[in-house]
Protein backbone atom coordinates (compact mmCIF):
# COMPACT_ATOMS: atom_id res chain seq x y z
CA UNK A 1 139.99 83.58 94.57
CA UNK A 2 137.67 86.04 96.13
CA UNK A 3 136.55 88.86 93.55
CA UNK A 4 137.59 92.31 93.62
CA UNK A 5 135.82 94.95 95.98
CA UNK A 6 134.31 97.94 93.68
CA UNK A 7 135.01 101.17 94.68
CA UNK A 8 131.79 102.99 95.79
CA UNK A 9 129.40 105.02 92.48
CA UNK A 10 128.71 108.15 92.65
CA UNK A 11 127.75 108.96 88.70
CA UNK A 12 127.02 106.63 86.09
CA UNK A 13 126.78 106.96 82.22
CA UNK A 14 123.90 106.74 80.86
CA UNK A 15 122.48 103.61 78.96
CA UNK A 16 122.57 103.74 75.22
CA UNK A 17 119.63 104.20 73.48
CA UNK A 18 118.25 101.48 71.05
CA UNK A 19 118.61 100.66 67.43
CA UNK A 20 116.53 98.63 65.36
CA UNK A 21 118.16 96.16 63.28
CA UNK A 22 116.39 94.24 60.50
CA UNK A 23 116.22 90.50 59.70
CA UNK A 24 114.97 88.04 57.54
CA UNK A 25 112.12 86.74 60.02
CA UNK A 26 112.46 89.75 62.46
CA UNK A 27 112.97 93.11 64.09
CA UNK A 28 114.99 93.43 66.91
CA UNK A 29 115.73 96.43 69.01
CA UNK A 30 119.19 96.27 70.60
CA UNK A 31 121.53 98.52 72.63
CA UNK A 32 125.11 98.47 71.57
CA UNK A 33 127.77 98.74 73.85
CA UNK A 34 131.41 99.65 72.37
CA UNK A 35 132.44 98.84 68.80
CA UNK A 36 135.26 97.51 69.94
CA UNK A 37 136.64 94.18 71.03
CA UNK A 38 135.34 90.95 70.63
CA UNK A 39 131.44 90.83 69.79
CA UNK A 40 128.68 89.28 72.67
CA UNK A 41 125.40 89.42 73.23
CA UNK A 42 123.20 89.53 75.83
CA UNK A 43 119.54 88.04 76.93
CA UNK A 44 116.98 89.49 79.60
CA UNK A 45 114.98 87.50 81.44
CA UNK A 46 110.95 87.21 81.69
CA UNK A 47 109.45 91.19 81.76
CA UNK A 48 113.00 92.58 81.38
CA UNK A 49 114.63 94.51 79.07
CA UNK A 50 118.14 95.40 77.00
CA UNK A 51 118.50 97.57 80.08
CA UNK A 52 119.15 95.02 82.50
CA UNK A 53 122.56 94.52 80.81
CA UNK A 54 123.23 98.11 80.99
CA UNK A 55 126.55 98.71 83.65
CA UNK A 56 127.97 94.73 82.70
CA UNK A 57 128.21 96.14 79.60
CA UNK A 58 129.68 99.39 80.46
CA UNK A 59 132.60 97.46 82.31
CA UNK A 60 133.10 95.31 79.80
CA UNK A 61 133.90 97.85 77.20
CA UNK A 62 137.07 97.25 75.37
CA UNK A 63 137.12 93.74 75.96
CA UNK A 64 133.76 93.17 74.34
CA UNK A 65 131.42 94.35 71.85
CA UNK A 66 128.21 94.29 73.18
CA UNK A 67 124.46 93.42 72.10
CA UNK A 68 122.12 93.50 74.73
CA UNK A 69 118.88 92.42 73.02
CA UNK A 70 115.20 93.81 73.52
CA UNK A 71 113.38 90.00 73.14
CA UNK A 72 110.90 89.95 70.73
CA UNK A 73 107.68 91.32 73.18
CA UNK A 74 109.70 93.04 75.67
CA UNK A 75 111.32 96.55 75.07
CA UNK A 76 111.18 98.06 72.33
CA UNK A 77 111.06 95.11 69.83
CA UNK A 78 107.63 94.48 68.68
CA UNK A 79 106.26 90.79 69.09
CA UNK A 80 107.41 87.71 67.21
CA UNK A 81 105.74 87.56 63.33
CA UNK A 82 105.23 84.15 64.11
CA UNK A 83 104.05 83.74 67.71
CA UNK A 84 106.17 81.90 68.94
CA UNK A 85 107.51 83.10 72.45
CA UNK A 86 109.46 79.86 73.25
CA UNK A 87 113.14 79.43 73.89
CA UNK A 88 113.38 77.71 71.05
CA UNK A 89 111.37 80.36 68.95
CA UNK A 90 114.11 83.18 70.71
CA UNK A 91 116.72 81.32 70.13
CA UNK A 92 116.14 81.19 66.12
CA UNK A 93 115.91 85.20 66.59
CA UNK A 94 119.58 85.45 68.50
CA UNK A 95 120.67 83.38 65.70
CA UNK A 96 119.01 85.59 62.94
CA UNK A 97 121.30 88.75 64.83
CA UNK A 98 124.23 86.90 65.18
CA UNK A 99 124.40 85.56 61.15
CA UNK A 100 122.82 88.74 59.74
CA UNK A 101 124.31 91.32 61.58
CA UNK A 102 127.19 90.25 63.77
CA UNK A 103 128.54 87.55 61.74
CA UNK A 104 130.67 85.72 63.44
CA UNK A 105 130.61 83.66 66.60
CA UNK A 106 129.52 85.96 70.47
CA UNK A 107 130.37 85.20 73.84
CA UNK A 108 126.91 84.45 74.85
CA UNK A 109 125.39 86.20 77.94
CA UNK A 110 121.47 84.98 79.52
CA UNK A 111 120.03 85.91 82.93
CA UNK A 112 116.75 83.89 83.77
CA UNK A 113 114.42 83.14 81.16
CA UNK A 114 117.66 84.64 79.00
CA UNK A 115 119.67 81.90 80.36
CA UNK A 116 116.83 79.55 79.02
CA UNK A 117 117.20 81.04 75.37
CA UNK A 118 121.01 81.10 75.79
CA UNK A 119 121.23 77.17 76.48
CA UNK A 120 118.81 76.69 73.23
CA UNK A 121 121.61 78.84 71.20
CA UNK A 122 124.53 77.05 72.61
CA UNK A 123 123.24 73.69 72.15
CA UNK A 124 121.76 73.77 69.27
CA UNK A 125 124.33 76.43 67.37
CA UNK A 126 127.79 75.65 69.06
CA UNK A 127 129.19 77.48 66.19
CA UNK A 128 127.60 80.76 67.13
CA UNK A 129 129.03 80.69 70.71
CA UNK A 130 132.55 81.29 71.83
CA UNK A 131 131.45 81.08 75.20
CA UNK A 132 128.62 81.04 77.41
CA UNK A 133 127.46 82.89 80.79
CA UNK A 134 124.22 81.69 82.44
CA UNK A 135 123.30 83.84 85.07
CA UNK A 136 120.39 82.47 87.37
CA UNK A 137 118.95 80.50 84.81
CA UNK A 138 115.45 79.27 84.63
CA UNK A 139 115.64 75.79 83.84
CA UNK A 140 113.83 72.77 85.15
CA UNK A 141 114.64 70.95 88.51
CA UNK A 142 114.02 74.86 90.59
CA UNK A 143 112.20 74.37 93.74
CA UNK A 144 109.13 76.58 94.10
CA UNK A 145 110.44 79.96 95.59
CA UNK A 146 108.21 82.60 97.59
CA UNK A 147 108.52 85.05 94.55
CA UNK A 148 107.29 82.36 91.78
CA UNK A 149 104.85 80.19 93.61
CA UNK A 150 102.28 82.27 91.81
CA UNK A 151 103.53 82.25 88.08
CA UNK A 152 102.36 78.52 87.51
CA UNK A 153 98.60 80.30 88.08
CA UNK A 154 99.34 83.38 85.74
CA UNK A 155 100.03 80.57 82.69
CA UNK A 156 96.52 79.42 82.83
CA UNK A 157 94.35 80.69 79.97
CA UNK A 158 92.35 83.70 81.03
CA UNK A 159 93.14 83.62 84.39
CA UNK A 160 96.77 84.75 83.73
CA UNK A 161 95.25 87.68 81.78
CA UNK A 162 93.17 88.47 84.31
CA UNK A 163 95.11 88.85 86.64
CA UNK A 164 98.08 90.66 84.88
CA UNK A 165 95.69 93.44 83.58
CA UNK A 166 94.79 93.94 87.50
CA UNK A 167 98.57 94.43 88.17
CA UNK A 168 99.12 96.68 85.44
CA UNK A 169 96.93 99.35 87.07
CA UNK A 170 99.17 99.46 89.63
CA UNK A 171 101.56 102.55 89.09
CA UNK A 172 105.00 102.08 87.09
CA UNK A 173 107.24 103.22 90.03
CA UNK A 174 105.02 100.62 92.35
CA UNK A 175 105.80 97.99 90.05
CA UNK A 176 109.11 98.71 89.36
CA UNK A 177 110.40 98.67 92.57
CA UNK A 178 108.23 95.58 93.17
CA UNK A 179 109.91 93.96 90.89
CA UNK A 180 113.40 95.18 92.13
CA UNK A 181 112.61 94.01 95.52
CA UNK A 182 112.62 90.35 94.07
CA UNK A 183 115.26 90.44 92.07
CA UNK A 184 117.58 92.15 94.31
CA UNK A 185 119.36 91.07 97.48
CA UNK A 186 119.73 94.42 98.71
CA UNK A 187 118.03 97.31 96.61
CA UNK A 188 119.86 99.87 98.08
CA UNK A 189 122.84 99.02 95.23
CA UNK A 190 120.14 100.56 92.67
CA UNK A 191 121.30 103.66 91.43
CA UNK A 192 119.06 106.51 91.43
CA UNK A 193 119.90 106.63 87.59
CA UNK A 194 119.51 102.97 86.89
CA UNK A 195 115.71 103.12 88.32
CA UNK A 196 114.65 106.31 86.79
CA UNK A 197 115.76 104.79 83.66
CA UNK A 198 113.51 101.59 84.58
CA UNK A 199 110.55 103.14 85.53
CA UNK A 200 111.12 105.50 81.93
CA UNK A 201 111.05 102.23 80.41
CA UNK A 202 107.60 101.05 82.15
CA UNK A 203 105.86 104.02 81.44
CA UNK A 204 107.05 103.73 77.80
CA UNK A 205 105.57 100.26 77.19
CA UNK A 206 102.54 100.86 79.00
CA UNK A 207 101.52 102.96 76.08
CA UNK A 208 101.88 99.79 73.69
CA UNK A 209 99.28 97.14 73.03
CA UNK A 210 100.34 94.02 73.80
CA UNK A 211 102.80 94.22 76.60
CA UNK A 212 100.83 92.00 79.45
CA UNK A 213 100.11 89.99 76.59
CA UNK A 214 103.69 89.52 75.70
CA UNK A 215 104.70 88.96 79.02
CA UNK A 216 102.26 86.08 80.07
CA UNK A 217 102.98 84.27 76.56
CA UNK A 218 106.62 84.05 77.14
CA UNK A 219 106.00 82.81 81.01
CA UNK A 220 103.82 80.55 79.48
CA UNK A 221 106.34 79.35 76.78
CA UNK A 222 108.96 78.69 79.44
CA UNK A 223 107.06 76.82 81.51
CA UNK A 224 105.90 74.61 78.61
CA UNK A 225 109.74 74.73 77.96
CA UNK A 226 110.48 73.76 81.52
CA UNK A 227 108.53 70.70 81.66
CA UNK A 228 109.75 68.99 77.77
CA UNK A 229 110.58 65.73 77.78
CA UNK A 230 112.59 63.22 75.38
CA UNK A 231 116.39 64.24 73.85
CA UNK A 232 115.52 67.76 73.47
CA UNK A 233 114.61 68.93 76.79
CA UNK A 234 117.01 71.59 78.27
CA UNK A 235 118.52 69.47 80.26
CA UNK A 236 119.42 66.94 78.03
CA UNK A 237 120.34 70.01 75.62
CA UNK A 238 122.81 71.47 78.60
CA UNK A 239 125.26 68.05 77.78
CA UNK A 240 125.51 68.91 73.92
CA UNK A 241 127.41 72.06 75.06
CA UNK A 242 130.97 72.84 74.11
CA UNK A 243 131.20 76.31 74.79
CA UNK A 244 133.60 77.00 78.21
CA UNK A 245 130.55 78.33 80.45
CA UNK A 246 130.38 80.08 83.13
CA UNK A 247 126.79 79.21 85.74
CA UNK A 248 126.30 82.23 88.22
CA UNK A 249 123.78 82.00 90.71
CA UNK A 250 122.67 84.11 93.80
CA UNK A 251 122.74 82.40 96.97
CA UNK A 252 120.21 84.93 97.83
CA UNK A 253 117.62 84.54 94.91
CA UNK A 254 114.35 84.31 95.68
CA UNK A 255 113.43 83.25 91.94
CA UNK A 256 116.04 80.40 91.04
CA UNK A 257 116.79 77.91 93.62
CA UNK A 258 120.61 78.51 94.02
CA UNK A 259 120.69 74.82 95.25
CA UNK A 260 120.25 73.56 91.89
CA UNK A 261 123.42 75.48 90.26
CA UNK A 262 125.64 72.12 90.45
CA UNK A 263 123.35 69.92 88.94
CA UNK A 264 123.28 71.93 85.74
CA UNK A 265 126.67 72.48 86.03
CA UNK A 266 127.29 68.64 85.93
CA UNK A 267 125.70 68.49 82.63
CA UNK A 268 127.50 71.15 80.61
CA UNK A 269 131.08 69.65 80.10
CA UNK A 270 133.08 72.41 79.89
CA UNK A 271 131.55 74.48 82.95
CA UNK A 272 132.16 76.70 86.02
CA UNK A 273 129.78 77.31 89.02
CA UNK A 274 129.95 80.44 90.91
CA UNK A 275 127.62 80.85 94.24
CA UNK A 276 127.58 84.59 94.62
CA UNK A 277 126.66 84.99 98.68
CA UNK A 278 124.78 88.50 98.12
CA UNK A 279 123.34 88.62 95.29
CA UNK A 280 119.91 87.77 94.25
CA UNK A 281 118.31 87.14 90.55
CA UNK A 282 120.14 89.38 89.13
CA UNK A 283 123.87 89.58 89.52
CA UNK A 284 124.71 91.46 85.88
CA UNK A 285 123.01 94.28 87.41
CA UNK A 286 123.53 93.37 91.33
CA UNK A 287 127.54 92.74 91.19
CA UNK A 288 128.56 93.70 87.67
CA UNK A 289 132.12 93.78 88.76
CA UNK A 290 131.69 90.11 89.79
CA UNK A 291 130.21 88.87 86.91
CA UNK A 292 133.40 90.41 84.60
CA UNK A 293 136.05 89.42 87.47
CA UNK A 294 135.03 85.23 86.80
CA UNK A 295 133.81 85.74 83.09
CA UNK A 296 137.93 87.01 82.64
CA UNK A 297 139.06 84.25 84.84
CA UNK A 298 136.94 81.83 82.42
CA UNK A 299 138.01 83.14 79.37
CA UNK A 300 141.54 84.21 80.44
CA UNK A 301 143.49 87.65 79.43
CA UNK A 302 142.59 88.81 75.53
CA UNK A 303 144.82 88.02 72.61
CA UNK A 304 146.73 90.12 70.84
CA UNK A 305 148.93 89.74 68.03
């Protein structure tokens, strides 16, 4: 069944800002999306933020309660106590929210590296997660891309940190819309709101410490991540899942080879592959309407008494 066509934007709310909620282990900055309706949250991927999740979330409302996590490093949440900027170590984090705070089981949302985190959750706690959405997910088997030939380099010691200090002099609008440009199949769907809001965000955390830092210690983690072997590599992990999921990927990507999207789909027992023909990286923020028209047909129509 094709998905709906959206009518066309003209004015958009804008995105909540954060609150800090704390754990045991942990702070983590989230924004919250409608108190009502059933609760989810959702995961960013490498150098994003809770903003990324921003107008899913919006169209959501009603049906879901949403909590689109800053990951520890990234936003506004500071870095992880314990250094540890692995899936796995994420993973523990989302599970620190969802007992402390939530408290009871999410429908479970992760775009790229969040898609990473999001199969550690799910596999690991299938009693957190009612259901799960991987959206481009970086997980092993990817054929090197144009846009990621290069992060392999930025994990070596000192050279990464080199080299990301260099790009950080660049100017926040230069690199935001750089990093549009990959993630997007057509950046003219960016709304003059959306990016203002983005490039807000990079002059904010330029002002912070440890951002670059942050960022090439998580790339670094999911590349270590990436190339695990034995019973708890991700995808060995994928076949412990019993959460209905939902896979989308963008035949358009230039970060996740889209070509992969069935293999991981043939691991995960309960699953669903959708091949979005324009969109790119992103397709939470790309197609939101997409992303909620096959999340509903996964899940089916809510329950009511």
């Amino acid at each position: 069944m094709a998905a709906p066509v959206p009518a066309a934007v003209e004015s958009i709310e804008p995105a909540p800002t954060v609150e800090e909620h704390w754990l045991a282990n942990r702070l983590l900055a989230v924004r919250r999306f409608d108190e009502g309706g059933e609760p989810a949250v959702m995961l960013h991927g490498l150098g994003g933020t809770s903003l990324n999740w921003t107008d899913l979330a919006f169209q959501m409302a009603g049906r879901l309660d949403s909590w689109a996590i800053d990951l520890p490093g990234f936003g506004a949440t500071p870095p992880p106590r314990d250094g540890d900027y692995s899936p796995q170590g994420y993973a523990r984090g989302v599970v620190e929210l969802i007992d402390e705070h939530i408290e009871e089981s999410v429908h479970l949302f992760g775009n790229s590296m969040g898609g990473a985190i999001a199969l550690q959750v799910a596999a690991r706690y299938p009693d957190r997660v009612r259901s799960l959405t991987l959206i481009s997910p970086a997980l092993p088997g990817n054929r090197v891309r144009s846009a990621n030939f290069h992060l392999p380099v930025l994990a070596v010691p000192g050279v990464g940190e080199r080299l990301t200090a260099r790009y950080m002099k660049q100017a926040p609008v230069t690199r935001v819309r750089d990093t549009l440009r990959t993630c997007y199949a057509d950046t003219d769907r960016i709304h003059p709101q959306r990016l203002a809001e983005a490039i807000a965000e990079v002059e904010r955390r330029d002002r912070l410490t440890y951002s670059s830092d942050a960022w090439v210690q998580a790339l670094r983690g999911l590349l270590k991540n990436m190339v695990e072997t034995g019973p708890e590599r991700p995808l060995a992990l994928a076949r412990r899942i019993t959460a209905p999921t939902l896979l989308i990927y963008g035949q358009k990507d230039k970060l996740v080879d889209p070509r992969g999207a069935h293999r991981v789909g043939n691991l995960i027992p309960d699953s669903r592959v959708v091949m979005l023909p324009d969109s790119g990286h992103v397709a939470q923020m790309e197609h939101p309407e997409y992303v909620k028209h096959y999340w509903e047909e996964l899940i089916g129509p809510p329950w009511r008494p």
